[in-house]
PDB file of N, CA and C in Angstrom:
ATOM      1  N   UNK A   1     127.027  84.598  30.905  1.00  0.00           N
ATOM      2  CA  UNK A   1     127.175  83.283  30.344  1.00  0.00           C
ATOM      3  C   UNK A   1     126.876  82.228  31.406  1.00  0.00           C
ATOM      4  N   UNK A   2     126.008  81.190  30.834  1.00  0.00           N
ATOM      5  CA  UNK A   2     125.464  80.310  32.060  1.00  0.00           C
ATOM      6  C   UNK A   2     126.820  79.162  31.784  1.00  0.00           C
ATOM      7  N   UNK A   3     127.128  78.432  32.719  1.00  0.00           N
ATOM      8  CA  UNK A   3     128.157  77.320  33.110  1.00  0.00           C
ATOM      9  C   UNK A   3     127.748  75.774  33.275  1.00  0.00           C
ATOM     10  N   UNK A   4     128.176  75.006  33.078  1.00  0.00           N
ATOM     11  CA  UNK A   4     127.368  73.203  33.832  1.00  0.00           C
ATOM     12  C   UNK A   4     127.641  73.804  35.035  1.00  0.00           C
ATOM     13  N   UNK A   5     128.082  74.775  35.928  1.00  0.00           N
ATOM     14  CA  UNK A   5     128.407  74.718  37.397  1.00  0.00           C
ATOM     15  C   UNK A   5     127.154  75.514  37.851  1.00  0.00           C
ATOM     16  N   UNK A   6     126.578  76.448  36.983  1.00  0.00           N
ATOM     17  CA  UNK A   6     125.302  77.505  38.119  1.00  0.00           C
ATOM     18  C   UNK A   6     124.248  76.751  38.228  1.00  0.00           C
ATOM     19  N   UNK A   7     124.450  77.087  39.390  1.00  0.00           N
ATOM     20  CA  UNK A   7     122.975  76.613  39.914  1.00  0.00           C
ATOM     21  C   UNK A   7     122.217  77.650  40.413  1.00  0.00           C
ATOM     22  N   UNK A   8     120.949  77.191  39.733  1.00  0.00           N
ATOM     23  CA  UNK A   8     120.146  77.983  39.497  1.00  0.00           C
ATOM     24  C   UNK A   8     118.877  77.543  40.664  1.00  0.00           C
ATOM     25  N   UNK A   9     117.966  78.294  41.653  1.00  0.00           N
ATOM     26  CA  UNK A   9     117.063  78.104  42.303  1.00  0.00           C
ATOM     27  C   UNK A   9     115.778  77.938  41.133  1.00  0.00           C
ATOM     28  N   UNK A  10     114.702  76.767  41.468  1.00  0.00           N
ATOM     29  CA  UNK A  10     114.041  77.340  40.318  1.00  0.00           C
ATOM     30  C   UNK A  10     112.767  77.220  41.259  1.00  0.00           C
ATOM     31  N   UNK A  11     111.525  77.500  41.309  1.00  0.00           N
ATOM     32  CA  UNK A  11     110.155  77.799  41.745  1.00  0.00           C
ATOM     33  C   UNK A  11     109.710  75.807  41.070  1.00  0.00           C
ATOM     34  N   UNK A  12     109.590  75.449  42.183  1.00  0.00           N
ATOM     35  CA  UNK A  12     108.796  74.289  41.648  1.00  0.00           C
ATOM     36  C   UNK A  12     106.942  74.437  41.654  1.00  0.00           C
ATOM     37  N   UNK A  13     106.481  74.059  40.492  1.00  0.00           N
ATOM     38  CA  UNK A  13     105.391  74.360  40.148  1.00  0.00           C
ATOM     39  C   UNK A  13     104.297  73.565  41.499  1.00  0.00           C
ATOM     40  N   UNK A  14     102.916  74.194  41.390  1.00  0.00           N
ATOM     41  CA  UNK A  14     102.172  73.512  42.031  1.00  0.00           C
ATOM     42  C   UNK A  14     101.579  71.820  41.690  1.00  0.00           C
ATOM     43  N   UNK A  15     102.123  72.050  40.514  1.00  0.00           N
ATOM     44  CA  UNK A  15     101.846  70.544  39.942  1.00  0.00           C
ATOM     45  C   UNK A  15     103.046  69.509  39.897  1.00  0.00           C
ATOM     46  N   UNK A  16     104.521  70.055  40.290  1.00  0.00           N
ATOM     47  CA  UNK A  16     104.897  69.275  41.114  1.00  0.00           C
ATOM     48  C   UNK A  16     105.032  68.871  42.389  1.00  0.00           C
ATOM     49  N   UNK A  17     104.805  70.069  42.995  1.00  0.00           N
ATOM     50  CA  UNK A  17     104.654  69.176  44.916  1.00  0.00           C
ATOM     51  C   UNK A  17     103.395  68.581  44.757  1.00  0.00           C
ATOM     52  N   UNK A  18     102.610  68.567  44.130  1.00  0.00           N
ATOM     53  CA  UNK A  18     101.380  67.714  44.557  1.00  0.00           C
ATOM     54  C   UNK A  18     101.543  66.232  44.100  1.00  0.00           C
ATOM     55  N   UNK A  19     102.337  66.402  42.710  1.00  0.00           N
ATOM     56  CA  UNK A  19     102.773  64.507  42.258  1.00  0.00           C
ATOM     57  C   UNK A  19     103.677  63.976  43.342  1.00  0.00           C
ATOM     58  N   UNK A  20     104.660  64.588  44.083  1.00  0.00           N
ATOM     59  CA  UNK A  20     105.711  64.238  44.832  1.00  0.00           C
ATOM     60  C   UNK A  20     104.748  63.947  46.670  1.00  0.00           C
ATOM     61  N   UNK A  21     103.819  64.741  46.696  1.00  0.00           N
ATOM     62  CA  UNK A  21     103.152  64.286  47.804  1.00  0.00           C
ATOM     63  C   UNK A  21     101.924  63.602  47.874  1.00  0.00           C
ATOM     64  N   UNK A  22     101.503  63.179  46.436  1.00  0.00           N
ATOM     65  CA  UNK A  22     100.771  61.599  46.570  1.00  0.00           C
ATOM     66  C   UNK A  22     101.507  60.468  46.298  1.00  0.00           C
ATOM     67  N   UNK A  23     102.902  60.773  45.771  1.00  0.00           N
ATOM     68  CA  UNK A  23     103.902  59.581  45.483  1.00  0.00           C
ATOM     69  C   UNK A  23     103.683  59.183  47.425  1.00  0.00           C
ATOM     70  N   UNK A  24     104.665  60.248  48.037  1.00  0.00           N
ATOM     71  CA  UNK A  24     105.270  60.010  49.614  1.00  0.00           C
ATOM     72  C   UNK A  24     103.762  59.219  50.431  1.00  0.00           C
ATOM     73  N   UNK A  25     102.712  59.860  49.998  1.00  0.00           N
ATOM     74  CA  UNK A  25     100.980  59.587  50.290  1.00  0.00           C
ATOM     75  C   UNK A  25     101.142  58.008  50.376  1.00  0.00           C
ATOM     76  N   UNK A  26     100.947  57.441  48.764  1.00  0.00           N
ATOM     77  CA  UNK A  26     100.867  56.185  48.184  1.00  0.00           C
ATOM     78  C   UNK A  26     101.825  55.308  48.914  1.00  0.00           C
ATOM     79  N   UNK A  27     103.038  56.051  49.190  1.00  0.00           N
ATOM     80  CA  UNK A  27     104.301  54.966  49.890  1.00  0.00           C
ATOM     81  C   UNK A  27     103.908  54.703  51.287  1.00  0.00           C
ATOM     82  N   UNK A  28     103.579  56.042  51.709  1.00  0.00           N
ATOM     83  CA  UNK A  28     102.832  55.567  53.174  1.00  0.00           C
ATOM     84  C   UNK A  28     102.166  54.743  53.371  1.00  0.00           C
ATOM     85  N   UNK A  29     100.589  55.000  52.535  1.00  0.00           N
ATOM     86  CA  UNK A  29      99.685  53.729  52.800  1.00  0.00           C
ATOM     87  C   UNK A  29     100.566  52.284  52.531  1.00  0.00           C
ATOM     88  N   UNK A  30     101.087  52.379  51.324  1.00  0.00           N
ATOM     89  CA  UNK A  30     101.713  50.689  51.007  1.00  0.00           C
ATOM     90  C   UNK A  30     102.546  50.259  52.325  1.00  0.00           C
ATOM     91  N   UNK A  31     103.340  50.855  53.174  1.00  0.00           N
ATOM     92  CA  UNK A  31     104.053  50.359  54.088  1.00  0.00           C
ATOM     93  C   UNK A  31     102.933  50.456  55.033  1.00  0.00           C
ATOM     94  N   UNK A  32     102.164  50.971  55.279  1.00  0.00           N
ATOM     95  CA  UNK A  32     101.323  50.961  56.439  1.00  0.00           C
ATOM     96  C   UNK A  32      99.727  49.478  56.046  1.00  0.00           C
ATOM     97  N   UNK A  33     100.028  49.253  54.805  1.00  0.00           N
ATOM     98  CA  UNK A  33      98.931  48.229  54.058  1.00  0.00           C
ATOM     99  C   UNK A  33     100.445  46.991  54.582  1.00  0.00           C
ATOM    100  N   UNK A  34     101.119  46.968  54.193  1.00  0.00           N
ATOM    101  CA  UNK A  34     102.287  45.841  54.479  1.00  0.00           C
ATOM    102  C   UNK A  34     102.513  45.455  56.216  1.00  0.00           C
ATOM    103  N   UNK A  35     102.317  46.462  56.794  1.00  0.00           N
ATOM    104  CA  UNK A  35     102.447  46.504  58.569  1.00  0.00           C
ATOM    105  C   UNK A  35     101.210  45.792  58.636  1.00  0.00           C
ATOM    106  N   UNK A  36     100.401  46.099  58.509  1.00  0.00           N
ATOM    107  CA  UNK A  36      98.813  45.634  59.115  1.00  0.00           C
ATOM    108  C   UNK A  36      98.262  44.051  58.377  1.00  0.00           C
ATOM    109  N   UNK A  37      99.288  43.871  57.755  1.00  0.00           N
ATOM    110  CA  UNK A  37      99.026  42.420  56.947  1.00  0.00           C
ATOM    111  C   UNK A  37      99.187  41.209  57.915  1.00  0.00           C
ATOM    112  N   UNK A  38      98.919  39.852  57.691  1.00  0.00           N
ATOM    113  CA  UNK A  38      99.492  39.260  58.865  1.00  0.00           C
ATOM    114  C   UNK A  38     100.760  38.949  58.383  1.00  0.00           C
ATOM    115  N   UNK A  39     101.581  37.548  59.888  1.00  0.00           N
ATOM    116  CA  UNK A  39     102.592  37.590  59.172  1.00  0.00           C
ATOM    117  C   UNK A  39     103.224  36.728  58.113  1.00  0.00           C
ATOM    118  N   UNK A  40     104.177  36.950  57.453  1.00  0.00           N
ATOM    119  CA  UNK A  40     104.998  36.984  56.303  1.00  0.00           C
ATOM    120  C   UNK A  40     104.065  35.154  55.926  1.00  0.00           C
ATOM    121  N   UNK A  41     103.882  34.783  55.001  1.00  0.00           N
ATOM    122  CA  UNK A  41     102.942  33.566  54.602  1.00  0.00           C
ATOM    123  C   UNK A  41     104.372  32.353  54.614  1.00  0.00           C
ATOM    124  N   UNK A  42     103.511  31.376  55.452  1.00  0.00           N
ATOM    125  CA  UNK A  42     104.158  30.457  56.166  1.00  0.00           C
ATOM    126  C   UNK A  42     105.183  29.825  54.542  1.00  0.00           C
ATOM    127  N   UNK A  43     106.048  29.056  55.262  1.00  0.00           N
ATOM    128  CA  UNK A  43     107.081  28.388  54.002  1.00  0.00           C
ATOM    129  C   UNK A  43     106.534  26.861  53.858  1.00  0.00           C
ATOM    130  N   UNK A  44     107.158  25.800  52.690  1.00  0.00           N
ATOM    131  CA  UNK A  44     106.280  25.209  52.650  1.00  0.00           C
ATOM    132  C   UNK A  44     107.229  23.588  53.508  1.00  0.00           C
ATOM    133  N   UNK A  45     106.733  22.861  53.274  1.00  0.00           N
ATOM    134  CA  UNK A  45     107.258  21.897  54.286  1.00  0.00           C
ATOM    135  C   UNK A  45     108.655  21.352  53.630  1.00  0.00           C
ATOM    136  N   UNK A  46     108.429  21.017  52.595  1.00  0.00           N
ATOM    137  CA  UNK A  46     109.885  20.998  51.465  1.00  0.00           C
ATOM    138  C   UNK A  46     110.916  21.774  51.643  1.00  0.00           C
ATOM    139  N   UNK A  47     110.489  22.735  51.560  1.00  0.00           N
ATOM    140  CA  UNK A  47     111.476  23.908  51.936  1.00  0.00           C
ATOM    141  C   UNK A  47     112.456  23.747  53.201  1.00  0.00           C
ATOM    142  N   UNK A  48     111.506  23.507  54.394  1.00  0.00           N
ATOM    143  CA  UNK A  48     112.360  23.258  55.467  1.00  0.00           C
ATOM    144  C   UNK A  48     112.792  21.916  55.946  1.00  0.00           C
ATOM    145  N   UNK A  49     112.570  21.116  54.945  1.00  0.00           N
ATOM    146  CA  UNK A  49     113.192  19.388  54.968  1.00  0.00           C
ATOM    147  C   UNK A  49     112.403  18.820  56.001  1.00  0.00           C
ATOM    148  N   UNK A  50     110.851  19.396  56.375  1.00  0.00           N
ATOM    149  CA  UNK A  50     110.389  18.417  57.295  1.00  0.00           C
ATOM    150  C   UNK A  50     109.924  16.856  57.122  1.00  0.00           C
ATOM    151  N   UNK A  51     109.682  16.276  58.223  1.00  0.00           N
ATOM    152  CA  UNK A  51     109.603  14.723  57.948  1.00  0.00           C
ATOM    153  C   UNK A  51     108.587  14.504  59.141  1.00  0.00           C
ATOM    154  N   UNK A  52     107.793  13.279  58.845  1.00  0.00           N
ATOM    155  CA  UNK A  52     106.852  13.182  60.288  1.00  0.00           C
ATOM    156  C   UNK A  52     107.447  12.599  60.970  1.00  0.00           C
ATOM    157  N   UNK A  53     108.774  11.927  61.069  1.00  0.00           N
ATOM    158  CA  UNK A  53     109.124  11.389  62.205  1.00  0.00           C
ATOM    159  C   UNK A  53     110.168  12.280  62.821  1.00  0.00           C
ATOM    160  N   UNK A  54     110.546  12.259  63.923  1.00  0.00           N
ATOM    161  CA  UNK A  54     111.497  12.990  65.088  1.00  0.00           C
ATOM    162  C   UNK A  54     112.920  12.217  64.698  1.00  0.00           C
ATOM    163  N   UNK A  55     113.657  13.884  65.065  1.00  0.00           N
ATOM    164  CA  UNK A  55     115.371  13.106  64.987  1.00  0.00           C
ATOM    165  C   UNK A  55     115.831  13.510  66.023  1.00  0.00           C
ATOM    166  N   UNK A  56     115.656  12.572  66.889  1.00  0.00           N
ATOM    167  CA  UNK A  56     116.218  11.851  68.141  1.00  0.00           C
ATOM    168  C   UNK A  56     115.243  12.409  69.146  1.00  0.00           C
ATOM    169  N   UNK A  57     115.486  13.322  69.977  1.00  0.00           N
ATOM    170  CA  UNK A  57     114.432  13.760  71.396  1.00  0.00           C
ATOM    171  C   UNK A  57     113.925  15.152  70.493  1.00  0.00           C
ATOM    172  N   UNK A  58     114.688  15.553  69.404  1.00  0.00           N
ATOM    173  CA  UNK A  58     113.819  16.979  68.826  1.00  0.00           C
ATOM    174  C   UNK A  58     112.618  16.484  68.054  1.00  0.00           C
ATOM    175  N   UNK A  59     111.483  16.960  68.238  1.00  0.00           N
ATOM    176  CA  UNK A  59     109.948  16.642  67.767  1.00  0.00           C
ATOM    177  C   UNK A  59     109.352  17.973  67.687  1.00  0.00           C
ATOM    178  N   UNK A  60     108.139  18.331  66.603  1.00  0.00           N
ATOM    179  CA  UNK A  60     107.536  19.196  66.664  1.00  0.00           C
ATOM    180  C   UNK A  60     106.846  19.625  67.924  1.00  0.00           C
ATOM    181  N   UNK A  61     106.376  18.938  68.941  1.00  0.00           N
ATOM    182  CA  UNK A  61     105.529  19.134  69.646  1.00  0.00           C
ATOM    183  C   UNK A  61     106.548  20.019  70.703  1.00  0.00           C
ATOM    184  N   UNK A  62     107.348  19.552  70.566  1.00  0.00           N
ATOM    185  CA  UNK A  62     108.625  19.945  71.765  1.00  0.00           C
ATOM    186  C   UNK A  62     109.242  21.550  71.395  1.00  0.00           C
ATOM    187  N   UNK A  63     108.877  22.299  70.392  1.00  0.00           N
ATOM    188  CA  UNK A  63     109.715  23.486  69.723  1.00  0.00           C
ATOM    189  C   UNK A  63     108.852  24.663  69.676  1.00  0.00           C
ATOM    190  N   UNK A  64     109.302  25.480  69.683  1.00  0.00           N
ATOM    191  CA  UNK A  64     108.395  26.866  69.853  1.00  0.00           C
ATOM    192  C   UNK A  64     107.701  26.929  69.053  1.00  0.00           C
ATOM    193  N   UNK A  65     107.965  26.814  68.191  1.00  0.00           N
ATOM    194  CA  UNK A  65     106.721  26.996  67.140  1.00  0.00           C
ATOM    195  C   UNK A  65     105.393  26.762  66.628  1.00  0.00           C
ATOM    196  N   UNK A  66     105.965  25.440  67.572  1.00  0.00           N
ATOM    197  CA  UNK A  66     104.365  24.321  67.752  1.00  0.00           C
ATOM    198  C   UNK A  66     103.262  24.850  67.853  1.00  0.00           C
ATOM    199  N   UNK A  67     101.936  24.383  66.939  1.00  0.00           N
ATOM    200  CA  UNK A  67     101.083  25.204  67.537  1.00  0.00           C
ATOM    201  C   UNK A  67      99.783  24.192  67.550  1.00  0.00           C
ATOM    202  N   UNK A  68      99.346  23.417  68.709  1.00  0.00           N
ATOM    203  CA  UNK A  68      98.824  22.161  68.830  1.00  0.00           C
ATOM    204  C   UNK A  68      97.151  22.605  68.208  1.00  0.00           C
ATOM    205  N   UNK A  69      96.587  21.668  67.392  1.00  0.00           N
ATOM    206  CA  UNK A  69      96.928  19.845  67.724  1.00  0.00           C
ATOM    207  C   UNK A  69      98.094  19.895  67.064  1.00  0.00           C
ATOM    208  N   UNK A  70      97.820  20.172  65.324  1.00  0.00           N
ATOM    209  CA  UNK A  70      99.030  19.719  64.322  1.00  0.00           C
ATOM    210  C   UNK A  70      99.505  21.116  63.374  1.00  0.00           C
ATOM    211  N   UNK A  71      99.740  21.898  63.556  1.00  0.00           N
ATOM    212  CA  UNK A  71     100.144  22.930  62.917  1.00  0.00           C
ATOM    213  C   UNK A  71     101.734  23.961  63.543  1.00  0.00           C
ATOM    214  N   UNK A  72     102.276  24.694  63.054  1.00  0.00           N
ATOM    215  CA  UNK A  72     103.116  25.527  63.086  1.00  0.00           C
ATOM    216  C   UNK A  72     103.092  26.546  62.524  1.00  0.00           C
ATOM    217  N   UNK A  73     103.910  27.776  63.210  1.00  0.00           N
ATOM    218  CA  UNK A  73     103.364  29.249  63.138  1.00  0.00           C
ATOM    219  C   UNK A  73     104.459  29.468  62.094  1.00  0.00           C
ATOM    220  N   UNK A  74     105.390  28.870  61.371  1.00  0.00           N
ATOM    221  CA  UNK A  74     106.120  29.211  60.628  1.00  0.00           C
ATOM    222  C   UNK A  74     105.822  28.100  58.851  1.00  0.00           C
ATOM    223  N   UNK A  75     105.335  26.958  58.987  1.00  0.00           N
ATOM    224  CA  UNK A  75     105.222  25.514  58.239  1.00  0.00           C
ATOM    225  C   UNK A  75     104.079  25.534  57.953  1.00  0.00           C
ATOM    226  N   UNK A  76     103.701  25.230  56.171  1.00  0.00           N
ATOM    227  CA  UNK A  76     102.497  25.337  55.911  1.00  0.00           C
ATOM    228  C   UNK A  76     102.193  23.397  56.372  1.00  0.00           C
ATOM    229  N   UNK A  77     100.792  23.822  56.086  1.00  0.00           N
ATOM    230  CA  UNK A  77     100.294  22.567  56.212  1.00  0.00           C
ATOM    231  C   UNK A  77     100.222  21.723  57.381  1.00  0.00           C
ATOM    232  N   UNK A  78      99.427  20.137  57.516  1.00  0.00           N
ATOM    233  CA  UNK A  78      99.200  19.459  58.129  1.00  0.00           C
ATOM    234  C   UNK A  78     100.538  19.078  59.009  1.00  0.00           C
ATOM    235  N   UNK A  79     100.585  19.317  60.297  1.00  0.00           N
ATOM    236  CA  UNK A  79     102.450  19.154  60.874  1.00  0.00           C
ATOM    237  C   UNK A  79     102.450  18.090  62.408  1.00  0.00           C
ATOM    238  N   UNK A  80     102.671  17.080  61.935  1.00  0.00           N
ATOM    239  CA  UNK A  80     102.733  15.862  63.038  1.00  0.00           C
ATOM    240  C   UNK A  80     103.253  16.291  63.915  1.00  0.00           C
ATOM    241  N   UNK A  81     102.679  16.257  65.527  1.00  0.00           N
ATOM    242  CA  UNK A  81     103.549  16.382  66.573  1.00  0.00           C
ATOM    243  C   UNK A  81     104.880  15.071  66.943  1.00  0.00           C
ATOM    244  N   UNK A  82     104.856  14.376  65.994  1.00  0.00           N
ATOM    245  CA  UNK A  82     106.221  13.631  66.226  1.00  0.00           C
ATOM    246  C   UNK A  82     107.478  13.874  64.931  1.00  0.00           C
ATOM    247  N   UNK A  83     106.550  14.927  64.740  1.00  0.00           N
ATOM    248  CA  UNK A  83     107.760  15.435  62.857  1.00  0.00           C
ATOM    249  C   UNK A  83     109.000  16.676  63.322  1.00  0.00           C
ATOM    250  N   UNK A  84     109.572  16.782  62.484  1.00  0.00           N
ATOM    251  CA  UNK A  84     111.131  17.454  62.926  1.00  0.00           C
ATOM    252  C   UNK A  84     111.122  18.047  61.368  1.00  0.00           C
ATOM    253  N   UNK A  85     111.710  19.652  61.940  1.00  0.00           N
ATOM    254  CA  UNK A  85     112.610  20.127  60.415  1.00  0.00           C
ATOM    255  C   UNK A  85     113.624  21.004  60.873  1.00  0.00           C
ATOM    256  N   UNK A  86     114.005  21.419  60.197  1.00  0.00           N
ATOM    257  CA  UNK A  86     115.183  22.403  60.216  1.00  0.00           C
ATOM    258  C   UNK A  86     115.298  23.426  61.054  1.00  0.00           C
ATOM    259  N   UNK A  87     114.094  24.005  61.185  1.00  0.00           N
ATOM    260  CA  UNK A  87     113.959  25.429  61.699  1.00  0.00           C
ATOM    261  C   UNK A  87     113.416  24.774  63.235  1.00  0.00           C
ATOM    262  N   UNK A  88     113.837  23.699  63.327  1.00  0.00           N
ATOM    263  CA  UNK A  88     113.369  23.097  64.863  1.00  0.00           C
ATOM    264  C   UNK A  88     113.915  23.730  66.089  1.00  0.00           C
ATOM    265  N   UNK A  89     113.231  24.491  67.224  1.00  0.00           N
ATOM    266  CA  UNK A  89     113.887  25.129  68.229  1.00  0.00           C
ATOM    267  C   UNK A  89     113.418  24.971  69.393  1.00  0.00           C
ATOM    268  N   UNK A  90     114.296  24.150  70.637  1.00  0.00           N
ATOM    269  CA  UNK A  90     113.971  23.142  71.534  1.00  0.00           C
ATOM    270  C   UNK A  90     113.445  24.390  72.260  1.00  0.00           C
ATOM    271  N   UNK A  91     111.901  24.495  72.910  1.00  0.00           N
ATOM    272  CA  UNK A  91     111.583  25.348  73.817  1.00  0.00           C
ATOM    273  C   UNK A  91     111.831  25.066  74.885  1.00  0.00           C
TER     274      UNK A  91
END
């Protein structure tokens, strides 16, 4: 008499290790397609409450991120070196 408790060994077919190792296949490439991407797509200026003018001695030009003339490696768009946001970090 079989039980809900036997467990039973069973022979997995050749047509399942092969679905289960283009699944693991497919997951590979996607994380390895996600690694090789650049990085993560910048946020938008709204988002991080920027403004073109500076609050107080913190200014874009002054913060790591800066990336001259007018841009930032984190902030989409056109980014004044006298503008300030949130994610401002005094280099």
């Amino acid at each position: 008499m079989t039980t809900i408790f036997d467990v039973t060994a069973r022979a997995q077919s050749r047509r399942e290790i092969l679905g289960k190792l283009a699944v693991l296949t497919g997951g590979g490439a996607l994380i390895a397609a996600v690694a090789a991407t650049p990085a993560a797509a910048k946020v938008s200026q709204k988002d991080v409450g920027y403004q073109p003018t500076p609050k107080g001695a913190a200014r874009c030009d002054n913060c790591v991120q800066w990336q001259p003339p007018n841009a930032c490696k984190l902030v989409s768009g056109v980014i004044s070196p006298n503008g300030w946001c949130s994610i401002y970090a005094h280099r």
